[in-house]
N, C-alpha and C. Protein backbone atom coordinates (compact mmCIF):
# COMPACT_ATOMS: atom_id res chain seq x y z
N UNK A 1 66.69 -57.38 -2.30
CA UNK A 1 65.63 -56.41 -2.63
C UNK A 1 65.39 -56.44 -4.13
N UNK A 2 64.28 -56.57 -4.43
CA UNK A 2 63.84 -56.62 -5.78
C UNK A 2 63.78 -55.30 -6.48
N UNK A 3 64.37 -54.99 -7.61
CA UNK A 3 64.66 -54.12 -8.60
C UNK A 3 63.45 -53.68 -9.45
N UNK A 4 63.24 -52.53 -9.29
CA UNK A 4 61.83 -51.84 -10.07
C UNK A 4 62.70 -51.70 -11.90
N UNK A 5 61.93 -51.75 -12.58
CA UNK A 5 62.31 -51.56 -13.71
C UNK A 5 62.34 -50.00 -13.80
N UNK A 6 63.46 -49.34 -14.03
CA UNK A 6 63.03 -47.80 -14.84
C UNK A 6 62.06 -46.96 -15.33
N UNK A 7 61.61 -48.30 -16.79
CA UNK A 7 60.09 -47.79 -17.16
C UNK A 7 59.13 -47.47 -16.68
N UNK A 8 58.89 -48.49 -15.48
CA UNK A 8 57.91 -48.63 -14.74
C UNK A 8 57.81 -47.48 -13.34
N UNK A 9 58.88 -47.38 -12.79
CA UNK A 9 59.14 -46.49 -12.23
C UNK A 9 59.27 -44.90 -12.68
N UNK A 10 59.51 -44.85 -14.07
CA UNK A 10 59.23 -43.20 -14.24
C UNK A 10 57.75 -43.32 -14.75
N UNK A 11 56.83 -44.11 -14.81
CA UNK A 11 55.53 -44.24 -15.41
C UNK A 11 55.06 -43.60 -13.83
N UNK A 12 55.04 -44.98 -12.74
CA UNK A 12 54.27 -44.89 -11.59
C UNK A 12 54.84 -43.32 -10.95
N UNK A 13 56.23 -42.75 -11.13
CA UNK A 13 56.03 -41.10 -10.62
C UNK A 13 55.45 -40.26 -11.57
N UNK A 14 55.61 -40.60 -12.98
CA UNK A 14 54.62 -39.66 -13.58
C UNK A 14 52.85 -39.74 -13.23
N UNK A 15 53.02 -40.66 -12.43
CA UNK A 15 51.17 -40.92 -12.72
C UNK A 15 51.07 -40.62 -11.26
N UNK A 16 51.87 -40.26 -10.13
CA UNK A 16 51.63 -39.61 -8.46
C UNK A 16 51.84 -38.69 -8.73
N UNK A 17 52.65 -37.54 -9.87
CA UNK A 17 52.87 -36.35 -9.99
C UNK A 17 51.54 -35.86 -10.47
N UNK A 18 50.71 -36.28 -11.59
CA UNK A 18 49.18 -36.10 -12.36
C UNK A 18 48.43 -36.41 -10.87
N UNK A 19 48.18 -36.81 -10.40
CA UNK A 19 47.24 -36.94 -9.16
C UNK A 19 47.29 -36.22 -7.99
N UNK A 20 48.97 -35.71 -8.01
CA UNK A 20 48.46 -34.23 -6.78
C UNK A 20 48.25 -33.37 -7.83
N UNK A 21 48.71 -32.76 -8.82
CA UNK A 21 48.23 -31.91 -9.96
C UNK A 21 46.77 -32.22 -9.82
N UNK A 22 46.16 -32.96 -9.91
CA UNK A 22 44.41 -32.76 -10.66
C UNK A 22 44.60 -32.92 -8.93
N UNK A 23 43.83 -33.48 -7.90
CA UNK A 23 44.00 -32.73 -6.44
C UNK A 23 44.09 -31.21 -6.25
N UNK A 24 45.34 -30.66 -6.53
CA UNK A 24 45.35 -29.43 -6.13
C UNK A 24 44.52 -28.37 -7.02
N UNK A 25 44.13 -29.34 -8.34
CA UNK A 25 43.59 -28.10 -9.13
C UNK A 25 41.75 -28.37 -8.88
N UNK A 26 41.52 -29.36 -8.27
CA UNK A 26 40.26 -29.79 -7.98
C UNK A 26 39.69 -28.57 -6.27
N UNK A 27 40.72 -28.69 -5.53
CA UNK A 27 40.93 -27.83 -4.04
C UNK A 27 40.93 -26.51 -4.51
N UNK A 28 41.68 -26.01 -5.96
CA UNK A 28 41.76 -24.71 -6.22
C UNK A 28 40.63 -24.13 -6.29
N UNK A 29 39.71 -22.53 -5.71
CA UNK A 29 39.09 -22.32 -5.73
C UNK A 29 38.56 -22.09 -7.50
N UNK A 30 37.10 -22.20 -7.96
CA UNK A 30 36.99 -21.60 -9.67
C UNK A 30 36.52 -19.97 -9.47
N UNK A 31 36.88 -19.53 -9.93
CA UNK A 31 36.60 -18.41 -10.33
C UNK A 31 35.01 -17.87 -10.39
N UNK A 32 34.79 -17.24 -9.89
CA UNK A 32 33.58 -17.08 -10.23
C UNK A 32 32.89 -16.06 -11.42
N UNK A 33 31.85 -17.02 -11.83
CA UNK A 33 31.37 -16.13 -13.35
C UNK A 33 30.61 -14.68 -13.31
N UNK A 34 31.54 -13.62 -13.67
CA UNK A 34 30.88 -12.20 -13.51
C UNK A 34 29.64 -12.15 -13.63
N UNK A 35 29.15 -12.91 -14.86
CA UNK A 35 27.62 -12.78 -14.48
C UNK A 35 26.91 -13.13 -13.38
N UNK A 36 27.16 -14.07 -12.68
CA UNK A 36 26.88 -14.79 -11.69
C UNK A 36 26.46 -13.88 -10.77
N UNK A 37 27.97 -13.23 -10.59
CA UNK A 37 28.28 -12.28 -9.57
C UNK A 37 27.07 -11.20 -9.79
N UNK A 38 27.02 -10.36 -10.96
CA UNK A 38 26.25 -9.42 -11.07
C UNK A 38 24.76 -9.77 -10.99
N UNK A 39 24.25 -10.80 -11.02
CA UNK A 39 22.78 -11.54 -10.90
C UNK A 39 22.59 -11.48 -9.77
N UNK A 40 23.47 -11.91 -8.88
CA UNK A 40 23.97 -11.70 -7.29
C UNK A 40 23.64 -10.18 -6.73
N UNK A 41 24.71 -9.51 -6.99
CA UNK A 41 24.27 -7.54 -6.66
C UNK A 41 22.69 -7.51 -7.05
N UNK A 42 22.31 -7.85 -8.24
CA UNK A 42 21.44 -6.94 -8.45
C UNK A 42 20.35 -7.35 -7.77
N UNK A 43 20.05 -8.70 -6.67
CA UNK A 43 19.03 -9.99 -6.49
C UNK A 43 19.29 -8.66 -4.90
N UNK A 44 20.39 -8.24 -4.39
CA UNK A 44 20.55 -7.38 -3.35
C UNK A 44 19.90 -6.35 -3.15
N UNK A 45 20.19 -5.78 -4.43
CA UNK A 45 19.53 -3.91 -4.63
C UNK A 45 18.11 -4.39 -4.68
N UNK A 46 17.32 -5.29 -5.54
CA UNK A 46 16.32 -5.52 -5.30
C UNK A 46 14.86 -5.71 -4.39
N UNK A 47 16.07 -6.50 -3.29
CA UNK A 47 15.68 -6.94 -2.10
C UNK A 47 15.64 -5.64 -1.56
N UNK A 48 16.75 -4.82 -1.29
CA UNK A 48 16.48 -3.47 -0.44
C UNK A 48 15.92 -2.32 -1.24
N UNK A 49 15.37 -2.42 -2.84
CA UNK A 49 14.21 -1.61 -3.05
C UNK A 49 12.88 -2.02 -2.56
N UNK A 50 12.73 -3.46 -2.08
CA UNK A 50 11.59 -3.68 -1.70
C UNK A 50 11.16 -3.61 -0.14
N UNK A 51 12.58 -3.52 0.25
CA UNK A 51 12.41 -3.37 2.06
C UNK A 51 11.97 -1.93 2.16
N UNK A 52 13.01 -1.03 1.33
CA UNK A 52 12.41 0.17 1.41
C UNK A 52 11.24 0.90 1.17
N UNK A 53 10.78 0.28 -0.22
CA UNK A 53 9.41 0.60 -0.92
C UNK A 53 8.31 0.14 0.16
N UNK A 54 8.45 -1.10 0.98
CA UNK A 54 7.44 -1.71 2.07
C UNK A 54 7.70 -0.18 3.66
N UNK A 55 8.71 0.01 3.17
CA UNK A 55 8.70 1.04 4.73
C UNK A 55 7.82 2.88 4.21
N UNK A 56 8.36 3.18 2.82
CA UNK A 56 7.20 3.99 2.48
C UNK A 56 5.38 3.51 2.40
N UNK A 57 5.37 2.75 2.29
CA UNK A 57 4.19 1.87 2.27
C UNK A 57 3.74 2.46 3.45
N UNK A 58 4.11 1.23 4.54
CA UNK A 58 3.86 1.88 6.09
C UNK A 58 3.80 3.43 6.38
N UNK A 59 4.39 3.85 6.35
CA UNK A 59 4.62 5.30 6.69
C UNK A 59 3.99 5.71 6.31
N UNK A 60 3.24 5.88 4.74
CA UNK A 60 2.19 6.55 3.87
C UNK A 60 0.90 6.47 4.48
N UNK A 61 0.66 5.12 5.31
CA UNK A 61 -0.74 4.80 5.87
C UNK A 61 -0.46 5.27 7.25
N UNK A 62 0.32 5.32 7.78
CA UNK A 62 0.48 6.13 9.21
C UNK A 62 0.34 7.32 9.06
N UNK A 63 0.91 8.22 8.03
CA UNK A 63 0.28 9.82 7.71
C UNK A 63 -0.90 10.12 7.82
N UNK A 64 -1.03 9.21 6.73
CA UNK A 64 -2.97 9.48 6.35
C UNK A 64 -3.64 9.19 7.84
N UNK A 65 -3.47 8.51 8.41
CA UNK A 65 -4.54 7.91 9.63
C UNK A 65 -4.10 9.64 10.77
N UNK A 66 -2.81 9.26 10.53
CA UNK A 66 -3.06 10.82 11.64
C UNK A 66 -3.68 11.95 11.49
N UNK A 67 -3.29 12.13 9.65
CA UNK A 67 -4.15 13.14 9.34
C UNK A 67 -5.19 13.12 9.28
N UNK A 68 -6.41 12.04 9.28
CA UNK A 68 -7.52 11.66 9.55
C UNK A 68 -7.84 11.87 10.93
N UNK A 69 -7.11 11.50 12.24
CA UNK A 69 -7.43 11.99 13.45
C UNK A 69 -7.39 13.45 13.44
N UNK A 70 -6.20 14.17 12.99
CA UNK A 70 -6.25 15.54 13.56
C UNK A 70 -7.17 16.22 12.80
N UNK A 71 -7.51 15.87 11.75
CA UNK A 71 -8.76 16.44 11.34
C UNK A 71 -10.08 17.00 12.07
N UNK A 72 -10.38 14.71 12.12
CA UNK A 72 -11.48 15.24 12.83
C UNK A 72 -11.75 15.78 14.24
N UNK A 73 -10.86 15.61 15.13
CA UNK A 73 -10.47 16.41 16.59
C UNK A 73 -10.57 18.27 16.14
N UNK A 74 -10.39 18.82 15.17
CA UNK A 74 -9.82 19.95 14.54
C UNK A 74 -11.91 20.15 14.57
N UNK A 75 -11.97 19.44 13.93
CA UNK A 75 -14.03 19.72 13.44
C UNK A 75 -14.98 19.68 14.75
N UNK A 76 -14.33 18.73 15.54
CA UNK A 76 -15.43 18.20 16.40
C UNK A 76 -15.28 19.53 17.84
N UNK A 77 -13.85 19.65 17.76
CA UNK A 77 -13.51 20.90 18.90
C UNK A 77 -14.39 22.42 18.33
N UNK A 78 -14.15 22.28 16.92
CA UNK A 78 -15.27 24.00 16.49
C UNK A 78 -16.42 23.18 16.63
N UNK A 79 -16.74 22.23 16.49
CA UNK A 79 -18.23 22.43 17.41
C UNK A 79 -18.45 22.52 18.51
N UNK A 80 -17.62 22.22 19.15
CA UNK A 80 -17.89 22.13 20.42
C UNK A 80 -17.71 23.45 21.22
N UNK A 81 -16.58 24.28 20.47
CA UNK A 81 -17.03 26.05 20.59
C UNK A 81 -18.71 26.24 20.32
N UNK A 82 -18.74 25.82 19.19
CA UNK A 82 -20.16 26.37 19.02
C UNK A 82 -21.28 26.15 20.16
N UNK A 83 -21.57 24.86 20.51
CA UNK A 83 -23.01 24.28 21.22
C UNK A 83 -22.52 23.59 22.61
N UNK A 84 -21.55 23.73 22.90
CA UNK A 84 -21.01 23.09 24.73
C UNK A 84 -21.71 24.39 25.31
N UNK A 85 -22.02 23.44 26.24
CA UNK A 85 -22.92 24.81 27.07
C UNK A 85 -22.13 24.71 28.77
N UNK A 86 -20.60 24.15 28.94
CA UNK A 86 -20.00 24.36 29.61
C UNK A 86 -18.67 25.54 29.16
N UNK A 87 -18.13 26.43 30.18
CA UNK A 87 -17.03 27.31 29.46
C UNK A 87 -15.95 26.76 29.41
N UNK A 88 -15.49 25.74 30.41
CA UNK A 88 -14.24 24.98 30.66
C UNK A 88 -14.61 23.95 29.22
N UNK A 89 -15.48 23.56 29.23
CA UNK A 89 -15.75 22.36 27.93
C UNK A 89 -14.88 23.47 26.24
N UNK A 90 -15.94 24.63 26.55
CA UNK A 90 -15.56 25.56 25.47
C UNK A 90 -13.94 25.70 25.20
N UNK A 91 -13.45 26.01 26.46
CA UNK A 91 -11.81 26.53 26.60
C UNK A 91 -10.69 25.50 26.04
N UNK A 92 -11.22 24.55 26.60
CA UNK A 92 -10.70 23.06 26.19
C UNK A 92 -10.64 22.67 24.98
N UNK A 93 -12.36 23.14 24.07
CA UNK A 93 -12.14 22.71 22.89
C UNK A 93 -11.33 23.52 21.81
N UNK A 94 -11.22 25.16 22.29
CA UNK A 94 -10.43 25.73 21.68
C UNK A 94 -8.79 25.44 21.74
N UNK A 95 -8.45 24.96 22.98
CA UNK A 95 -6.94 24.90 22.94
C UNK A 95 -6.82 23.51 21.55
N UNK A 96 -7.83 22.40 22.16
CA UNK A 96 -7.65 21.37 21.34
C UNK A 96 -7.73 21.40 19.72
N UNK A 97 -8.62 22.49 19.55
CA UNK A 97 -8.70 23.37 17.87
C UNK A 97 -7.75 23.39 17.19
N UNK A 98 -6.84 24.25 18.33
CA UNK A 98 -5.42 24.93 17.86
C UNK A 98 -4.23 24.25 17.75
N UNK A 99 -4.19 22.88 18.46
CA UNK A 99 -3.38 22.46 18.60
C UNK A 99 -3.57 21.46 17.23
N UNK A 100 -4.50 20.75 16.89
CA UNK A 100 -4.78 20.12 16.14
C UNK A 100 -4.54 20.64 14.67
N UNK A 101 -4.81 21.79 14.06
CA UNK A 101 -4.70 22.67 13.48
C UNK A 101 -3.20 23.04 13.23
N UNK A 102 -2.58 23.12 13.82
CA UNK A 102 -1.05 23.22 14.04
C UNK A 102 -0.70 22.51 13.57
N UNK A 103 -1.06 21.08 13.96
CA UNK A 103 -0.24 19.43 13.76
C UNK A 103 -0.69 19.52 12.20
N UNK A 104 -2.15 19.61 11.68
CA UNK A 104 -2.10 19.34 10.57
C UNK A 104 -0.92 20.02 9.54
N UNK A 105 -0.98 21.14 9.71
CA UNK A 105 0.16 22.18 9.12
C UNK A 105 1.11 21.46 8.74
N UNK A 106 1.51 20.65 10.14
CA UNK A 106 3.32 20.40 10.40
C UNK A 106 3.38 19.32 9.60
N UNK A 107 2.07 18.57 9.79
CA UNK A 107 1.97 17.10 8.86
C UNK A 107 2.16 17.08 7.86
N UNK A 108 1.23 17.88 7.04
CA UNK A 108 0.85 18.46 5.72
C UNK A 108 2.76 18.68 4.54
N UNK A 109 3.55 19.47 6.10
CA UNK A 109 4.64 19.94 5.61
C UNK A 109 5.46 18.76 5.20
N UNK A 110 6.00 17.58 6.04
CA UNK A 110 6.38 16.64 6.83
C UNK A 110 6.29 15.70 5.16
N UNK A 111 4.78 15.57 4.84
CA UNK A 111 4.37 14.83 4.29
C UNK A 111 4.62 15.08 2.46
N UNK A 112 4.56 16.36 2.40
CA UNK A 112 4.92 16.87 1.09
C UNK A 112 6.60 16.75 0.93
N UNK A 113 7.31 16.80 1.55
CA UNK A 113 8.67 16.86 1.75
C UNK A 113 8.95 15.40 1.57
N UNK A 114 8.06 13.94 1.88
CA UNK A 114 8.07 12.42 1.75
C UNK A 114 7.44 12.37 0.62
N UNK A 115 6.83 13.18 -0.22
CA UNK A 115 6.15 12.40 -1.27
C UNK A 115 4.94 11.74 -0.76
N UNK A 116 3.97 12.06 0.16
CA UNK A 116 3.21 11.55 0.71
C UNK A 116 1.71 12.25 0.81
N UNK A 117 0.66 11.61 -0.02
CA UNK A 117 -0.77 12.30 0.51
C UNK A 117 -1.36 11.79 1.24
N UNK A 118 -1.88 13.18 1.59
CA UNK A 118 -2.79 13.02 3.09
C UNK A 118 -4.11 13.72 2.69
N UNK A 119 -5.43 13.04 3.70
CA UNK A 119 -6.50 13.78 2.97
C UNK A 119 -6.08 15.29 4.19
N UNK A 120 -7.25 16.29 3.27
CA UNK A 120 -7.02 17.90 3.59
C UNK A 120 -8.46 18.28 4.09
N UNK A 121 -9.46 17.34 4.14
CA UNK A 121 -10.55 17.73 4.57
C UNK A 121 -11.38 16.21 5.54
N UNK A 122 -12.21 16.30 6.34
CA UNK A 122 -12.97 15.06 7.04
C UNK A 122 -13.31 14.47 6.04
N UNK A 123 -13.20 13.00 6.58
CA UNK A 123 -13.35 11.96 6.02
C UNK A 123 -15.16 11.54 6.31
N UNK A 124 -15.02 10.29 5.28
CA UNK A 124 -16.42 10.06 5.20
C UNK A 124 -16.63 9.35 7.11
N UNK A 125 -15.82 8.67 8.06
CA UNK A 125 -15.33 8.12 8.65
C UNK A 125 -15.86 9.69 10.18
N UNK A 126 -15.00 10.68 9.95
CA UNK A 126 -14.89 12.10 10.22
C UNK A 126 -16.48 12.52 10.26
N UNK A 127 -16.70 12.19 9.29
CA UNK A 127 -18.02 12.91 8.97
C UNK A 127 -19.39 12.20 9.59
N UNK A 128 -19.78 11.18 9.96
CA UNK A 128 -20.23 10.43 10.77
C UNK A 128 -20.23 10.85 12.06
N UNK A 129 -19.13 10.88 12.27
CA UNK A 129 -18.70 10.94 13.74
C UNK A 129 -19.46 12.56 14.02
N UNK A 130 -19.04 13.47 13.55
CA UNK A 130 -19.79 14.97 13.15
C UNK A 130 -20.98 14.48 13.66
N UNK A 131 -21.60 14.47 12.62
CA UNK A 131 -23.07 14.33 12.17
C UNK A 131 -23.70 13.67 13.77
N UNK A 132 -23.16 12.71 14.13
CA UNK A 132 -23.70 12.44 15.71
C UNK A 132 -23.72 13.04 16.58
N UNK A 133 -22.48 13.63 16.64
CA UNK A 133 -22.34 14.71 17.80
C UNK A 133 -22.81 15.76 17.71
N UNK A 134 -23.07 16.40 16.57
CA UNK A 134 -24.12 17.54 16.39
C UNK A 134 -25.61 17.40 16.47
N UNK A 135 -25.98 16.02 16.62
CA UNK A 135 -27.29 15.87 16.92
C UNK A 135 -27.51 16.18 18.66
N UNK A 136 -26.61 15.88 19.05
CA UNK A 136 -27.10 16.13 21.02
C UNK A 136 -26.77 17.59 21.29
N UNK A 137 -27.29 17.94 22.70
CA UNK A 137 -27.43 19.56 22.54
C UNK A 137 -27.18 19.37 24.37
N UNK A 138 -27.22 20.84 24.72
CA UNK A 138 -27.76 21.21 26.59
C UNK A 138 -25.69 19.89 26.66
N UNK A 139 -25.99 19.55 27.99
CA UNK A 139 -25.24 18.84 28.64
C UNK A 139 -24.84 17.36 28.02
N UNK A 140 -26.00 17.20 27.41
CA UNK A 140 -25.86 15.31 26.23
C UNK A 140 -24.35 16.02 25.80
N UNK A 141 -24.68 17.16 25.04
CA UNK A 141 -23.10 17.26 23.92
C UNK A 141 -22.01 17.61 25.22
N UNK A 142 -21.76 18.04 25.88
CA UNK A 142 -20.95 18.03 26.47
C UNK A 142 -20.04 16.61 26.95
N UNK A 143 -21.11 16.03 27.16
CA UNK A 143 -20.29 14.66 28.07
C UNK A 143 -19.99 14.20 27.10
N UNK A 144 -20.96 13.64 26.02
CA UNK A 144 -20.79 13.19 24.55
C UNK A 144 -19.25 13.79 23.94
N UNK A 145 -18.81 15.04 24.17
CA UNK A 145 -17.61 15.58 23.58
C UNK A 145 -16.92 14.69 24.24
N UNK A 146 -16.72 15.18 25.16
CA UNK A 146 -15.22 14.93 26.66
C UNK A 146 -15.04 13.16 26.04
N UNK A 147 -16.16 12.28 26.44
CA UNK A 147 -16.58 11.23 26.23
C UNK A 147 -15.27 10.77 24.97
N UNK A 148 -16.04 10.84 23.77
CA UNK A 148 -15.60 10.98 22.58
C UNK A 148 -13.70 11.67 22.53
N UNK A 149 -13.98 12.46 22.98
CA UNK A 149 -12.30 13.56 22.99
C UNK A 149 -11.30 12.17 23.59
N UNK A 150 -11.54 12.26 24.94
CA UNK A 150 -10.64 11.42 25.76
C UNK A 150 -10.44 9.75 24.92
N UNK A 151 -11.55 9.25 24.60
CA UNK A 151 -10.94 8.42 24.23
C UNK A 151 -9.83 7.88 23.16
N UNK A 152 -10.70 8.91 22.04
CA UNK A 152 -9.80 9.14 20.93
C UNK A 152 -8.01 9.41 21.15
N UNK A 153 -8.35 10.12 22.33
CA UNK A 153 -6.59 10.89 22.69
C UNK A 153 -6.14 9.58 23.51
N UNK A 154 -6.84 8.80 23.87
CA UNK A 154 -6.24 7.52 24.81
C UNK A 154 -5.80 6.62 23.34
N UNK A 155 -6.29 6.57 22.53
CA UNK A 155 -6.06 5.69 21.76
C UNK A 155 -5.00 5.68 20.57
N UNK A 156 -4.89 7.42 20.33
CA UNK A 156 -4.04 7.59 19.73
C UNK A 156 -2.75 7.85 20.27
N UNK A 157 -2.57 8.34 21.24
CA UNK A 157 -1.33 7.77 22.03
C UNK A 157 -0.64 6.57 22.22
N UNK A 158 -1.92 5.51 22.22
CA UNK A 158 -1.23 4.32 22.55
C UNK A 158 -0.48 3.68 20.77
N UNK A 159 -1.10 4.39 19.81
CA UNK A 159 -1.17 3.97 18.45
C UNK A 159 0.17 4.96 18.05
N UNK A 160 -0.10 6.12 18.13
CA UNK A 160 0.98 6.67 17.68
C UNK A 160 2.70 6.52 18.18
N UNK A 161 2.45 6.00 19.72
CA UNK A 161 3.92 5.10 20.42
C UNK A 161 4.54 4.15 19.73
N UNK A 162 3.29 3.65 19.16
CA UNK A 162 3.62 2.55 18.66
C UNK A 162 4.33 2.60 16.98
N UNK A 163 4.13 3.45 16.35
CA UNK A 163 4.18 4.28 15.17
C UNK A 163 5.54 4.55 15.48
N UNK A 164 5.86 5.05 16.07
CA UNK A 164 7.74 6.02 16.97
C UNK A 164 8.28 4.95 16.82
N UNK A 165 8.20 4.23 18.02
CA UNK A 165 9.07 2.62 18.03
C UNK A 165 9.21 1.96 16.78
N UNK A 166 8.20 1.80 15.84
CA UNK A 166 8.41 1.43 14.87
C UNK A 166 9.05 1.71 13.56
N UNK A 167 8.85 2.80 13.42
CA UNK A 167 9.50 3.07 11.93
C UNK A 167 10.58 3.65 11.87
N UNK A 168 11.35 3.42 11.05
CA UNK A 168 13.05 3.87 10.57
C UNK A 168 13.22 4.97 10.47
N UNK A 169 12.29 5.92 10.10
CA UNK A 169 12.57 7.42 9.57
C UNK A 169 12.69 7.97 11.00
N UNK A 170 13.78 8.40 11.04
CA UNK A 170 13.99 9.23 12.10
C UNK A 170 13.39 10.68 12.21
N UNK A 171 13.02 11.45 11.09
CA UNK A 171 12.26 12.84 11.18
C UNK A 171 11.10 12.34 11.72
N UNK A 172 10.22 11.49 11.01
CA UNK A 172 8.97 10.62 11.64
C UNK A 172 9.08 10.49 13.00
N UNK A 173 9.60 9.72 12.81
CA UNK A 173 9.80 9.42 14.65
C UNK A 173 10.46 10.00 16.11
N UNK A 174 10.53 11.69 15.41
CA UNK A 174 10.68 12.67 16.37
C UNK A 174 9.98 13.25 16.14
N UNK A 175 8.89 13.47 15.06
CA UNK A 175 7.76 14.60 14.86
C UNK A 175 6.59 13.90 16.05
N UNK A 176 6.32 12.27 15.85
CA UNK A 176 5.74 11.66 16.13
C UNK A 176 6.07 11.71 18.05
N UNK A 177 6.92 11.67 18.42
CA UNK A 177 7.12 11.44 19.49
C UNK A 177 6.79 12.82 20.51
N UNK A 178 7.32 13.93 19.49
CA UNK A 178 6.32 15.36 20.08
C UNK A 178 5.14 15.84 19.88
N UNK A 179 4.21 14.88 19.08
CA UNK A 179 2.88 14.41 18.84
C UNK A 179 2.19 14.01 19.87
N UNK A 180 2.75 12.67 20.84
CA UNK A 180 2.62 12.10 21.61
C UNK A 180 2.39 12.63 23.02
N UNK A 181 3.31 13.94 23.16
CA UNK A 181 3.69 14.31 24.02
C UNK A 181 2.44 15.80 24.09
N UNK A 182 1.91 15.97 23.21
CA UNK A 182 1.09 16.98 23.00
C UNK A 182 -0.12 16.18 23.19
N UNK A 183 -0.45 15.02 22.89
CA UNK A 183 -1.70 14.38 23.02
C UNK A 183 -1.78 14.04 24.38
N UNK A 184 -1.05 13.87 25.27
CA UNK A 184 -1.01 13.51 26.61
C UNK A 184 -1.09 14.46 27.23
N UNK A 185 -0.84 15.83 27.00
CA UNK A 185 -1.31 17.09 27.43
C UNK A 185 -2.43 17.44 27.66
N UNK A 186 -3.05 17.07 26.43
CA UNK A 186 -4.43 17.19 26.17
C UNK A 186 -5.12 15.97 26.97
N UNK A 187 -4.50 15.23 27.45
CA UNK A 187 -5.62 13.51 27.89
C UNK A 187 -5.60 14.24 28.99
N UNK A 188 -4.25 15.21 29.90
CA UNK A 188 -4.29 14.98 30.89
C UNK A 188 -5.40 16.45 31.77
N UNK A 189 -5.51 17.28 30.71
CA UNK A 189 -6.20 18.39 30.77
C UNK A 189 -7.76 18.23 30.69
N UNK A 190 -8.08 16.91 30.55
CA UNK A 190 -9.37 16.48 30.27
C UNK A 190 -9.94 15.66 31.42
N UNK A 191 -8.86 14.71 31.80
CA UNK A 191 -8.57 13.98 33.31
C UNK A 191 -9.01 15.57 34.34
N UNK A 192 -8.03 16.31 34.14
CA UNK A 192 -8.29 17.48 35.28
C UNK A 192 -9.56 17.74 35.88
N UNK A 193 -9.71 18.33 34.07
CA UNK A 193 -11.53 18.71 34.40
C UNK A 193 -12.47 17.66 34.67
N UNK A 194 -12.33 16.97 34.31
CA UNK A 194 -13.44 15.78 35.10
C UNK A 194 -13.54 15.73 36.13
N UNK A 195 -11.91 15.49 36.85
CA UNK A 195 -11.79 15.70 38.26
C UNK A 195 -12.26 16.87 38.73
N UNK A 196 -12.49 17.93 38.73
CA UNK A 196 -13.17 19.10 38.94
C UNK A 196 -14.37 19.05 38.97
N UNK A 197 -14.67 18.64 37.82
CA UNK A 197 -16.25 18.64 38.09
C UNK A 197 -16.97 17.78 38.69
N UNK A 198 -16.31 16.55 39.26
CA UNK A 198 -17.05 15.78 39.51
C UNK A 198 -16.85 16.07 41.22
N UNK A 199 -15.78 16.50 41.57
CA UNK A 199 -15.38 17.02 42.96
C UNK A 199 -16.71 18.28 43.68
N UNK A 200 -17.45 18.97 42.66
CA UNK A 200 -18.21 19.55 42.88
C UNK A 200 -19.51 19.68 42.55
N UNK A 201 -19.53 17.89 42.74
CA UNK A 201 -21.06 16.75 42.70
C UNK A 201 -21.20 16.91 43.83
């Protein structure tokens, strides 16, 4: 068996000892640079001021639009006290007055408590809609109401469900959901009378 020289042999273990050394220090995790880190957090908080800021967003335009419906339901029902020349039409439009009237209140409350404006009077949108329906008179305004009423309440039901399911705020989306439940009252009190009256065609 051939004889390693000494030299050579404490060279070649010094130079396998340096190679798991740089190995293990290559495998060792580095440290990571605090700044790094903190560029990191703050790229986080960012992200969820903007998820959040996008969910007031939403929510702010879902106020306003309701408060824009209950408005004008609120205007179109005192007219319809005024010039329906049915009493059930009349009775109807008063419950629907009151109820509408109510909601704005609760909204109004709801909404000041979010940091949130809402308009406080009919819209230019509102006001249109008015202005038509006060042109028909006798039986035109009647059907023209109901007409007009029902659909609006069909539509905002299906819109405001959709409003519940959707958004995070949980006060929202229990105010909203006994919203829902009041508008379907009203669809279904309108269904009635139709059925009534038309039963005594």
């Amino acid at each position: 068996m051939k004889k390693v020289p000494f030299r050579k042999a404490f060279l070649l273990a010094s130079a396998f000892t340096f190679a798991l050394g740089f190995t293990s220090c290559k495998n060792e995790a580095k440290p990571e640079d605090p700044k790094e880190v903190a560029v990191e957090e703050n790229k986080e908080v960012v992200e969820g001021a903007k998820d959040e800021a996008k969910a007031v967003e939403d929510n702010s335009k879902k106020f306003v639009e309701i408060a824009e419906f209950d408005l004008k339901q609120r205007e179109l029902a005192k007219l319809a006290e005024a010039k329906a020349t049915s009493k059930e039409v009349k009775d109807l439009a008063v419950t629907i007055e009151n109820s509408h009237n109510a909601s704005i209140k609760e909204l109004a409350e709801l909404a000041k408590s979010k940091q949130i404006s809402i308009p406080e009077a009919l819209t230019d949108s509102g006001k249109k809609e008015y202005d038509a329906l006060n042109k028909k008179s006798g039986q035109d305004f009647d059907v023209e109401y109901i007409d007009q009423t029902i659909k609006a309440h069909r539509d905002a039901i299906r819109d405001f469900s959709n409003y519940a399911s959707q958004t995070q705020d949980l006060e929202f989306k229990s105010w909203l959901e006994k919203k829902v439940a009041t508008l379907q009252s009203h669809f279904d009190a309108i269904n009635a009378m139709i059925a009534k009256s038309n039963a005594r065609k």
